[in-house]
N, C-alpha and C. Protein backbone atom coordinates (compact mmCIF):
# COMPACT_ATOMS: atom_id res chain seq x y z
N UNK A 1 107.32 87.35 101.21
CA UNK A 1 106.80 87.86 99.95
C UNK A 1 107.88 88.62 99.21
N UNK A 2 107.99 88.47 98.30
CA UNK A 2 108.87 88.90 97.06
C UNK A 2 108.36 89.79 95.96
N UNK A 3 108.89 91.00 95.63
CA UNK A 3 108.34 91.90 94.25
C UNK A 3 109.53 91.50 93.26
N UNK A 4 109.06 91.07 92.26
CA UNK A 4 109.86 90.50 91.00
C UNK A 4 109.18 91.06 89.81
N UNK A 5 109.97 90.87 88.65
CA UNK A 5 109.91 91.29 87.71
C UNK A 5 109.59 90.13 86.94
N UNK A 6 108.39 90.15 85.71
CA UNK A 6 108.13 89.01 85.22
C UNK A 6 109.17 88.17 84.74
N UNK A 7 110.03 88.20 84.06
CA UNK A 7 110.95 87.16 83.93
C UNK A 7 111.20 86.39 84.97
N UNK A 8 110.58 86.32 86.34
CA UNK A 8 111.28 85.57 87.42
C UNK A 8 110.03 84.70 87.84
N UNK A 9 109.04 84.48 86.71
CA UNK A 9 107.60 83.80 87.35
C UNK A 9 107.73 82.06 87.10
N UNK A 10 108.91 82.16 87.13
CA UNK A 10 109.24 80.62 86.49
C UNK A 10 108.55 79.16 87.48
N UNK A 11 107.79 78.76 87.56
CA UNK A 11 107.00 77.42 88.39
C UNK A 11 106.16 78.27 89.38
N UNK A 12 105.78 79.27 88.90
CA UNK A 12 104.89 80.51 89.86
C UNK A 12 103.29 80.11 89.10
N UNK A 13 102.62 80.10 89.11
CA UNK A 13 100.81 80.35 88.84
C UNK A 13 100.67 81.53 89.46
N UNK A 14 100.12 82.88 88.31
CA UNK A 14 99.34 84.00 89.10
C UNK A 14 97.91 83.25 89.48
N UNK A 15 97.17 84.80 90.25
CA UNK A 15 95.67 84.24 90.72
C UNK A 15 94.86 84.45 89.44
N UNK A 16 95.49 84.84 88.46
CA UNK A 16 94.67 85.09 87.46
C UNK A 16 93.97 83.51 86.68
N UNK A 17 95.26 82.48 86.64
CA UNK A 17 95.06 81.46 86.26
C UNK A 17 94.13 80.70 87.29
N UNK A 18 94.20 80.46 88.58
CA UNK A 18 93.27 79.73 89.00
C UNK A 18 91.97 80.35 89.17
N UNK A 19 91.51 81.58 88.78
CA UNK A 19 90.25 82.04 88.42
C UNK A 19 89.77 81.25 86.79
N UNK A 20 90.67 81.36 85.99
CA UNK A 20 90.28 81.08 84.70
C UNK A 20 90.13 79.65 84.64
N UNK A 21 90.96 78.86 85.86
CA UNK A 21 90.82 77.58 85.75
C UNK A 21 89.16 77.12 86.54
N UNK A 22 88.77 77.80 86.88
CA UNK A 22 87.14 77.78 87.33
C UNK A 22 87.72 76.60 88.60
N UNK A 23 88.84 76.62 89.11
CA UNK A 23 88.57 75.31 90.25
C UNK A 23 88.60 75.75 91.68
N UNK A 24 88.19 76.92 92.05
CA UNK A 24 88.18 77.80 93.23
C UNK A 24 86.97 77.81 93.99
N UNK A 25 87.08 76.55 95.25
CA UNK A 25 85.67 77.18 95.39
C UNK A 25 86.06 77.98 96.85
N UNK A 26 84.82 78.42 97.13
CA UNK A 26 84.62 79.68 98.73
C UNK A 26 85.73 79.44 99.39
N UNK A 27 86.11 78.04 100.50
CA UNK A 27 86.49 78.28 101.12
C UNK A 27 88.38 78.23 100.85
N UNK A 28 88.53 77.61 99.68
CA UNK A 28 90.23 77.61 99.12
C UNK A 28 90.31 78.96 98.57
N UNK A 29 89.08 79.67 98.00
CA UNK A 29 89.15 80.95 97.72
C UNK A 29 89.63 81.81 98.67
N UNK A 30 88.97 81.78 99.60
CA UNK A 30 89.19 82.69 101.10
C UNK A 30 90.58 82.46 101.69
N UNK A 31 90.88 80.83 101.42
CA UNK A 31 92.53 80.87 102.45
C UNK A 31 93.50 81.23 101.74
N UNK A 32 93.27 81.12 99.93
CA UNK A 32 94.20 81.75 99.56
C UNK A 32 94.47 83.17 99.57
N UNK A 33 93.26 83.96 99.87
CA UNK A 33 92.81 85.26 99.82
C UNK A 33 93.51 85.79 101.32
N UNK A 34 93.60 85.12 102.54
CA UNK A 34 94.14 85.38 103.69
C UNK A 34 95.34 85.44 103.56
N UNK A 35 95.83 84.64 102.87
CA UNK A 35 97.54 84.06 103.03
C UNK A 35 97.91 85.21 102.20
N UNK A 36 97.05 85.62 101.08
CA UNK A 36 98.45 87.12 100.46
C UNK A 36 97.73 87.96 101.19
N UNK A 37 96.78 88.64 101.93
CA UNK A 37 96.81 89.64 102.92
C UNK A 37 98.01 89.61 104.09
N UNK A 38 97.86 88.74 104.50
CA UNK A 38 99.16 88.15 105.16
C UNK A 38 100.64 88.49 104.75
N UNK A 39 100.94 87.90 103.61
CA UNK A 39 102.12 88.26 102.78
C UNK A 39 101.99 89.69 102.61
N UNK A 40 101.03 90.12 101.78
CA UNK A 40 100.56 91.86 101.62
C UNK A 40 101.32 92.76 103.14
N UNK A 41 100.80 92.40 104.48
CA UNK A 41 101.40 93.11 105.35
C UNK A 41 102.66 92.72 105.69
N UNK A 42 103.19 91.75 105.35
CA UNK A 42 104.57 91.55 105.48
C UNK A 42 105.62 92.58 104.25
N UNK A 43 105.29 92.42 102.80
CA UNK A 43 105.57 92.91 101.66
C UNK A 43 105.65 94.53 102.66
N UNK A 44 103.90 95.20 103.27
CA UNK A 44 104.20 96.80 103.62
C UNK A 44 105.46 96.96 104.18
N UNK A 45 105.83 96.38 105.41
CA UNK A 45 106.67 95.91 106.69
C UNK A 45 108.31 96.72 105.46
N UNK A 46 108.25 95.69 104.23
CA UNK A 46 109.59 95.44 103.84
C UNK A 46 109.40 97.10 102.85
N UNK A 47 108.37 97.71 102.55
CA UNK A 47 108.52 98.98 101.92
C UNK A 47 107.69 98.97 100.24
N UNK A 48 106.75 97.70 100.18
CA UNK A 48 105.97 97.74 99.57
C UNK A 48 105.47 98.90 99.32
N UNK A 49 105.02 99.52 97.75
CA UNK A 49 103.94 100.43 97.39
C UNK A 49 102.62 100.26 97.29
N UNK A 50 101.58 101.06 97.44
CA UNK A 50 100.44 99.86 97.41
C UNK A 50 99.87 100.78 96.69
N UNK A 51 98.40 100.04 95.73
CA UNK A 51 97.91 100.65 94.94
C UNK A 51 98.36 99.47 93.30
N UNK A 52 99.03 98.31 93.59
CA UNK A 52 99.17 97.53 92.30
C UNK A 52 99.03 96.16 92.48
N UNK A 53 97.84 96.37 93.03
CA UNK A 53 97.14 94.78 92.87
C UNK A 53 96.04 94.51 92.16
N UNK A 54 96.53 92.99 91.64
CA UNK A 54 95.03 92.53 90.75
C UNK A 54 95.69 91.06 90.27
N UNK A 55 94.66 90.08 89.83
CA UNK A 55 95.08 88.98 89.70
C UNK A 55 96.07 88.54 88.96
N UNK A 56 96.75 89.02 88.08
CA UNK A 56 98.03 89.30 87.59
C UNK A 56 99.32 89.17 87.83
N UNK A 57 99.00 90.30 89.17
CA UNK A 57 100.33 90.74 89.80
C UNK A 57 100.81 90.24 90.44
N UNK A 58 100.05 89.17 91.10
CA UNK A 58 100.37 88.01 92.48
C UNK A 58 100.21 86.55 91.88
N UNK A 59 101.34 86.01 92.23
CA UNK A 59 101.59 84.89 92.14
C UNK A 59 102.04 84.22 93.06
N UNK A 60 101.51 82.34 93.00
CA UNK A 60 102.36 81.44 94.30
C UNK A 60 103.17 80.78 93.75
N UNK A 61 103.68 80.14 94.20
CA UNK A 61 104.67 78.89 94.05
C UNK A 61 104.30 77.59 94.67
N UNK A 62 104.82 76.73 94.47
CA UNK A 62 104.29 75.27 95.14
C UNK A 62 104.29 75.34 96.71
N UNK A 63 105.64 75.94 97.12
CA UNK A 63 105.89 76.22 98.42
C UNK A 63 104.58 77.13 99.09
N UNK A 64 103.77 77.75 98.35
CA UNK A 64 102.90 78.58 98.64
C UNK A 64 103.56 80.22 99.21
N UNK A 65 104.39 80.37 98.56
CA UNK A 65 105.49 81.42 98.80
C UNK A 65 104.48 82.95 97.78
N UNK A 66 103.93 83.54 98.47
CA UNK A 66 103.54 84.45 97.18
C UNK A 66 104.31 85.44 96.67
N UNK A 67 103.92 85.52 95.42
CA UNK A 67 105.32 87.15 95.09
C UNK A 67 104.44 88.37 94.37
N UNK A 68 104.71 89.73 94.57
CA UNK A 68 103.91 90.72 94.06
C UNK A 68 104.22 90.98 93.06
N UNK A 69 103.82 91.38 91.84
CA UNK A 69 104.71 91.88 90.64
C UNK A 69 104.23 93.36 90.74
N UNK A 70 105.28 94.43 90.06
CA UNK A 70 105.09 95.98 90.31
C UNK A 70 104.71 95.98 88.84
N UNK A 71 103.29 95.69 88.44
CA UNK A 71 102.70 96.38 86.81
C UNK A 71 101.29 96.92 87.21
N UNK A 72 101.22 97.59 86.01
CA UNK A 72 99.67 98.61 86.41
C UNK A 72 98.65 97.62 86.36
N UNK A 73 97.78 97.63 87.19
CA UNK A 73 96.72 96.92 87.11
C UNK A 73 95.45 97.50 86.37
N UNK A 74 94.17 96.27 85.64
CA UNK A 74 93.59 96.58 85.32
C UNK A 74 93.09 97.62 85.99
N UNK A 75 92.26 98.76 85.33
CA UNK A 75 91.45 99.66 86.38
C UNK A 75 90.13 99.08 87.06
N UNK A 76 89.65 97.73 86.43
CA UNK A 76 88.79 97.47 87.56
C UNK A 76 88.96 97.55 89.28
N UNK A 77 90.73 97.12 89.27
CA UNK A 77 91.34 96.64 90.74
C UNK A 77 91.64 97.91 91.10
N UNK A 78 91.56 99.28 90.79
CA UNK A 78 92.05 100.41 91.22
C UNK A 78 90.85 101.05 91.72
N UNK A 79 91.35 101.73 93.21
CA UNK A 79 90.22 101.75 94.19
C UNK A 79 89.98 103.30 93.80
N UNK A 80 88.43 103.59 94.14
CA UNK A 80 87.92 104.70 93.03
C UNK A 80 88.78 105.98 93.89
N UNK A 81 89.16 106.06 94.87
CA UNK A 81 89.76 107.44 94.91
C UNK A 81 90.81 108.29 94.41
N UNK A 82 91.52 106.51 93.42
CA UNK A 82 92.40 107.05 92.80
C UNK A 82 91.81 107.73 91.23
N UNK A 83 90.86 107.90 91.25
CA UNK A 83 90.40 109.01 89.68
C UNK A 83 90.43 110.49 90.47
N UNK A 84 90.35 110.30 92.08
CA UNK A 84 90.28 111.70 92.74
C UNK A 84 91.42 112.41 92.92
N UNK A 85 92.74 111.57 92.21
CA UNK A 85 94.04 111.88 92.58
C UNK A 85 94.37 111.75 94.43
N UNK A 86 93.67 110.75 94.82
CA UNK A 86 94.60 110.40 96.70
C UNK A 86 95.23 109.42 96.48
N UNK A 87 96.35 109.85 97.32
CA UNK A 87 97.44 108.95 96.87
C UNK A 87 97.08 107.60 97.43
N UNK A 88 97.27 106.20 96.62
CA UNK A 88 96.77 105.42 97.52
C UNK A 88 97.35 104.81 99.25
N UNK A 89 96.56 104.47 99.62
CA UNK A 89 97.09 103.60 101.08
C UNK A 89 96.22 102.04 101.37
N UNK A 90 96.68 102.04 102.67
CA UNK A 90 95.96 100.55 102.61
C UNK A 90 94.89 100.02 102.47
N UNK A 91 94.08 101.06 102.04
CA UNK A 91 92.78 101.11 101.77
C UNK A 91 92.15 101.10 100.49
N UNK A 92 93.27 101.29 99.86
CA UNK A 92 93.39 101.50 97.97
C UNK A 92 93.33 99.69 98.08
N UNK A 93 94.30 99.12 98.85
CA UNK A 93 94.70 98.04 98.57
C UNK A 93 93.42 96.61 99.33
N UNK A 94 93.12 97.15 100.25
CA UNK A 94 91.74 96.99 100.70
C UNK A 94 90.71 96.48 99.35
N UNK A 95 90.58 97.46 98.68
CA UNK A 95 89.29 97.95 97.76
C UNK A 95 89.97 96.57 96.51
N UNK A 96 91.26 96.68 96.27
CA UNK A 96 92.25 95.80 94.99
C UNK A 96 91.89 94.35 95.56
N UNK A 97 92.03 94.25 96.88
CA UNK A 97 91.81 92.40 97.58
C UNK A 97 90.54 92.65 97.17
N UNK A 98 89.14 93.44 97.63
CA UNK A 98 87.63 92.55 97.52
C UNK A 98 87.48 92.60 96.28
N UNK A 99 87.62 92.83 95.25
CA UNK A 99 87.41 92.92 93.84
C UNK A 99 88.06 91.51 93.15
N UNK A 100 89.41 91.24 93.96
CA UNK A 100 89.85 89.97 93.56
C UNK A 100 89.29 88.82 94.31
N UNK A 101 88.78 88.97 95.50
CA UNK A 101 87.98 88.11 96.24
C UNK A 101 86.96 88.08 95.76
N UNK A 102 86.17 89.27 95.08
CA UNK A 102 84.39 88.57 94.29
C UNK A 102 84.94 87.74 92.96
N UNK A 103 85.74 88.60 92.29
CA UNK A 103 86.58 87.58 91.05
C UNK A 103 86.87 85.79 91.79
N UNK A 104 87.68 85.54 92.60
CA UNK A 104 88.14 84.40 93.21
C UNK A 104 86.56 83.50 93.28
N UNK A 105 85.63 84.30 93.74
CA UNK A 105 84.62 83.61 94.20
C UNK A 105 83.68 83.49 93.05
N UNK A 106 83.14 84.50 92.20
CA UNK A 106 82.55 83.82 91.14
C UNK A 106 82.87 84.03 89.47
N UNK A 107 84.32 84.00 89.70
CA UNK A 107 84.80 83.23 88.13
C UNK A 107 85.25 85.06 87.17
N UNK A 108 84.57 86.00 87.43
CA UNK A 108 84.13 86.68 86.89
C UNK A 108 83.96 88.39 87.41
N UNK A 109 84.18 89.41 86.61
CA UNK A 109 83.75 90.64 87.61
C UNK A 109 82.67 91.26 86.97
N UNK A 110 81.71 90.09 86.54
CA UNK A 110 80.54 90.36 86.44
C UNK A 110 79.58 90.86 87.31
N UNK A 111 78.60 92.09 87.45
CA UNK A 111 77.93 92.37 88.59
C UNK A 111 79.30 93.36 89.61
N UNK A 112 80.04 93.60 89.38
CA UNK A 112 81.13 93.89 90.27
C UNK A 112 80.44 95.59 90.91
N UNK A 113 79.84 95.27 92.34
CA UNK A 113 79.74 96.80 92.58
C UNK A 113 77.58 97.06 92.27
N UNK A 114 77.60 95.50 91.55
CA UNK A 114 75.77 96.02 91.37
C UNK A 114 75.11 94.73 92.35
N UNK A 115 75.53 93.60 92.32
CA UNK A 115 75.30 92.65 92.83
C UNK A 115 76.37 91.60 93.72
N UNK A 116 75.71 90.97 94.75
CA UNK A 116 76.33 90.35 95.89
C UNK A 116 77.11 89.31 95.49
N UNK A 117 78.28 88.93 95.91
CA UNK A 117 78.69 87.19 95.70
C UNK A 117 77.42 86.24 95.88
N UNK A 118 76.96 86.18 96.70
CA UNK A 118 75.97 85.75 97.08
C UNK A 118 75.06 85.35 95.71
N UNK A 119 74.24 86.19 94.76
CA UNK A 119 73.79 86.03 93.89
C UNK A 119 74.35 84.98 92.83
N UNK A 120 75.54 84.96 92.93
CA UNK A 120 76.34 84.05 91.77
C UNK A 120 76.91 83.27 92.36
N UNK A 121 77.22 82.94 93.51
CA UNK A 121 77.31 81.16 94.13
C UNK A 121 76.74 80.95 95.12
N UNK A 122 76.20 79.33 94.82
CA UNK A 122 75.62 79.13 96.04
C UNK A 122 76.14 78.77 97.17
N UNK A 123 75.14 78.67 98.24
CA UNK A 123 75.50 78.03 99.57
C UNK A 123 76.87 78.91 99.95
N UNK A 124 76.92 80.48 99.46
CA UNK A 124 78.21 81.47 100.22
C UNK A 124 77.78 81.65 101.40
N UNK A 125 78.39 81.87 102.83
CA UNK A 125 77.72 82.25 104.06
C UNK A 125 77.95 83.68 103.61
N UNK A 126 76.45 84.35 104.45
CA UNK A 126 76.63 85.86 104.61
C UNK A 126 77.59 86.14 105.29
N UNK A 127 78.58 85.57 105.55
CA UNK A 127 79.33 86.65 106.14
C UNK A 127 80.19 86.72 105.05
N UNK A 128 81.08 86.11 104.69
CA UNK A 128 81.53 86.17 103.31
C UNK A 128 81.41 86.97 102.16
N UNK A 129 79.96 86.97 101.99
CA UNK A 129 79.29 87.96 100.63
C UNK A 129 80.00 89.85 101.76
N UNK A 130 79.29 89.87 103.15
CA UNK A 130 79.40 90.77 103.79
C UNK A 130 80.59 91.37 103.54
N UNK A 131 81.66 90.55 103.94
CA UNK A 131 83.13 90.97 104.12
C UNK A 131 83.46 91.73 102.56
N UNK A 132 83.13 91.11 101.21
CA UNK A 132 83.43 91.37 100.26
C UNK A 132 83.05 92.75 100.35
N UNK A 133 81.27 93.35 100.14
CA UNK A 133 80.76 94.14 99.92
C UNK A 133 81.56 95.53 101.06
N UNK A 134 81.99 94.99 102.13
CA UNK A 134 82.58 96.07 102.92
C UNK A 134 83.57 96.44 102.23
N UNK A 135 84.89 95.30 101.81
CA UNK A 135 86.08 95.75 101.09
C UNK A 135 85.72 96.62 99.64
N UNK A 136 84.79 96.41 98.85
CA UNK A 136 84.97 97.59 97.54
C UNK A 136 83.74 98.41 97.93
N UNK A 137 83.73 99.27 98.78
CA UNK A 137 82.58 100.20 99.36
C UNK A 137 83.56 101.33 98.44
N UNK A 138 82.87 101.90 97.63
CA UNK A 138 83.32 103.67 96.94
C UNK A 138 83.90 104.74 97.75
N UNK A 139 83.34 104.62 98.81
CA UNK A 139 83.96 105.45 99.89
C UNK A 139 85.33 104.75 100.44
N UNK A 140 86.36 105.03 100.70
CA UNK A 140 87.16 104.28 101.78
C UNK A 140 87.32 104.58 103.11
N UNK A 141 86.28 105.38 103.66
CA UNK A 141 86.04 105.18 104.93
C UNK A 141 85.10 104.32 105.43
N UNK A 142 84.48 103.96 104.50
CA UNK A 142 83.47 102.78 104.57
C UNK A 142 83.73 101.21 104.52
N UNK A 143 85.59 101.00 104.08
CA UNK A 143 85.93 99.80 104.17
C UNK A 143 86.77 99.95 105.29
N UNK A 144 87.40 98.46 104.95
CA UNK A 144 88.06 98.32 106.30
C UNK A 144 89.29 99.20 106.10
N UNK A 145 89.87 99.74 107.47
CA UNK A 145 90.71 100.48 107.13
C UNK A 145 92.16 99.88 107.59
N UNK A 146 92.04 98.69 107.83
CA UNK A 146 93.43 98.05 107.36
C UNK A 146 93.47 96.60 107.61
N UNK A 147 94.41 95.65 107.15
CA UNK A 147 94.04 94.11 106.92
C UNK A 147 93.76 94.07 108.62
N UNK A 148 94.24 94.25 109.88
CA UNK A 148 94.00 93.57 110.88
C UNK A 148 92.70 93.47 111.25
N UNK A 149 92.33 95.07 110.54
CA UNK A 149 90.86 95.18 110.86
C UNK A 149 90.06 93.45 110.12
N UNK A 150 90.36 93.46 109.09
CA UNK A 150 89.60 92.21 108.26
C UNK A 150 89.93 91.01 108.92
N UNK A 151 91.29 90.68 109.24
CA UNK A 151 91.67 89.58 110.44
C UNK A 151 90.57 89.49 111.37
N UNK A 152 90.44 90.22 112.18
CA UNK A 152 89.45 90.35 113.29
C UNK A 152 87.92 89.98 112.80
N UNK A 153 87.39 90.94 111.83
CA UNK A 153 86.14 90.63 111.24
C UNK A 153 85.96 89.14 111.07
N UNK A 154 86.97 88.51 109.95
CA UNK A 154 86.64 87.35 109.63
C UNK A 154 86.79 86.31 111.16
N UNK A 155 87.80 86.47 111.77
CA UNK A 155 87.64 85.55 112.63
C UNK A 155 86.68 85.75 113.66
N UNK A 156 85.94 87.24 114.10
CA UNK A 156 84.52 87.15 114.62
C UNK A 156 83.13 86.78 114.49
N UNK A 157 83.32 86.68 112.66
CA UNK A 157 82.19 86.79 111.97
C UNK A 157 81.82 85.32 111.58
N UNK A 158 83.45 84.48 111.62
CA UNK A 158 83.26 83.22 110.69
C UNK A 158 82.77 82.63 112.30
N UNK A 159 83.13 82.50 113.26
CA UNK A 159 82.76 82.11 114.51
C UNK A 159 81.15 82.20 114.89
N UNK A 160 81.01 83.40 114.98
CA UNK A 160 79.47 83.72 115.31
C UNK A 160 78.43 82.80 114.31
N UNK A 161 79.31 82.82 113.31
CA UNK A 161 78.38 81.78 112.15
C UNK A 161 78.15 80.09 112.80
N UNK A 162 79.58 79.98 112.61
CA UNK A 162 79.63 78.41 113.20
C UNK A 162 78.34 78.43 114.64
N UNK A 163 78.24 79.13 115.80
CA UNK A 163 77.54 78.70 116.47
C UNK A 163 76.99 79.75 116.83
N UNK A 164 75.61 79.92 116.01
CA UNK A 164 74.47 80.53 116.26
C UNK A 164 73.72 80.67 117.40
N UNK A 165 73.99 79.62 118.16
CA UNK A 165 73.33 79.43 119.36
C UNK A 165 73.90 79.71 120.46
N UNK A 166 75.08 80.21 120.26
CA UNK A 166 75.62 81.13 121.58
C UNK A 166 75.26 81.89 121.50
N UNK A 167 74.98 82.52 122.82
CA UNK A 167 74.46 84.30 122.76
C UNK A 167 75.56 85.12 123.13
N UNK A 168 76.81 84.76 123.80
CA UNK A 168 78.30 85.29 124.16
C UNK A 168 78.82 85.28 122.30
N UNK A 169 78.63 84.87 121.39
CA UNK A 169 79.53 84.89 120.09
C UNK A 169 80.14 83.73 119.46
């Protein structure tokens, strides 16, 4: 993962465009949504700031290479503790992914914070709508408190789904 300066978005698509392009559904939503969490903890690793994400700021490349851009994000994507003045952490950035993940998933940040993914597409598995509603919880002790945590969730949660009929998980 790469932080660049817009002049360098050259054969890049932000996520902003494939929201507007309405061609996102759940589950290309979600892997693209993994792959910059992914990049995201690689980016911390290299000395990333966090606290400036939103569909904007991130962009791929064909290679599927993502890059962060350092601009202020709308304040929808800014996680509410920053009106409390805390400085953000990975939890700011937490709150910036589910906001772009209900965006990714239904077109829109309509309902953002009043109503479920769930309500605005169909056939979402609950766990999905779940995961979202955990990531922009007002509190940030109430979300996850860092991507591995969400690693784990999703790969417990998407499992238990697939086979209901185990009672081991």
């Amino acid at each position: 993962p790469t932080t660049e300066k817009d002049e360098d978005l050259a054969g890049k698509t932000t996520i902003r465009s494939f929201i507007k392009s309405g061609s996102m559904d759940p589950k290309n939503s979600l892997k693209l949504w993994l792959h910059i969490l992914r990049s995201l903890q690689d980016a911390y690793k290299a000395g990333r700031t966090y606290g400036l994400l939103a569909p904007d700021n991130i962009a791929v490349d064909s290679r599927n290479m993502i890059t962060f851009l350092n601009r202020t994000p709308a304040s929808a994507y800014i996680a509410p503790e920053k009106a409390r003045d805390l400085g953000p952490d990975v939890r700011a950035d937490v709150y910036s992914m589910g906001v772009i993940l209900y965006e990714m998933l239904t077109g829109s940040l309509d309902g953002l914070g009043s109503t479920r993914v769930a309500d605005h597409v169909h056939d979402l598995p609950d766990w999905l709508d779940e995961l979202v509603i955990r990531c922009i919880r007002k509190v940030r002790e109430d979300r996850y408190q860092s991507m591995e945590e969400i690693f784990a969730d999703i790969k417990a949660l998407s499992k238990e789904k697939k086979d209901p009929g185990n009672p081991a998980g």
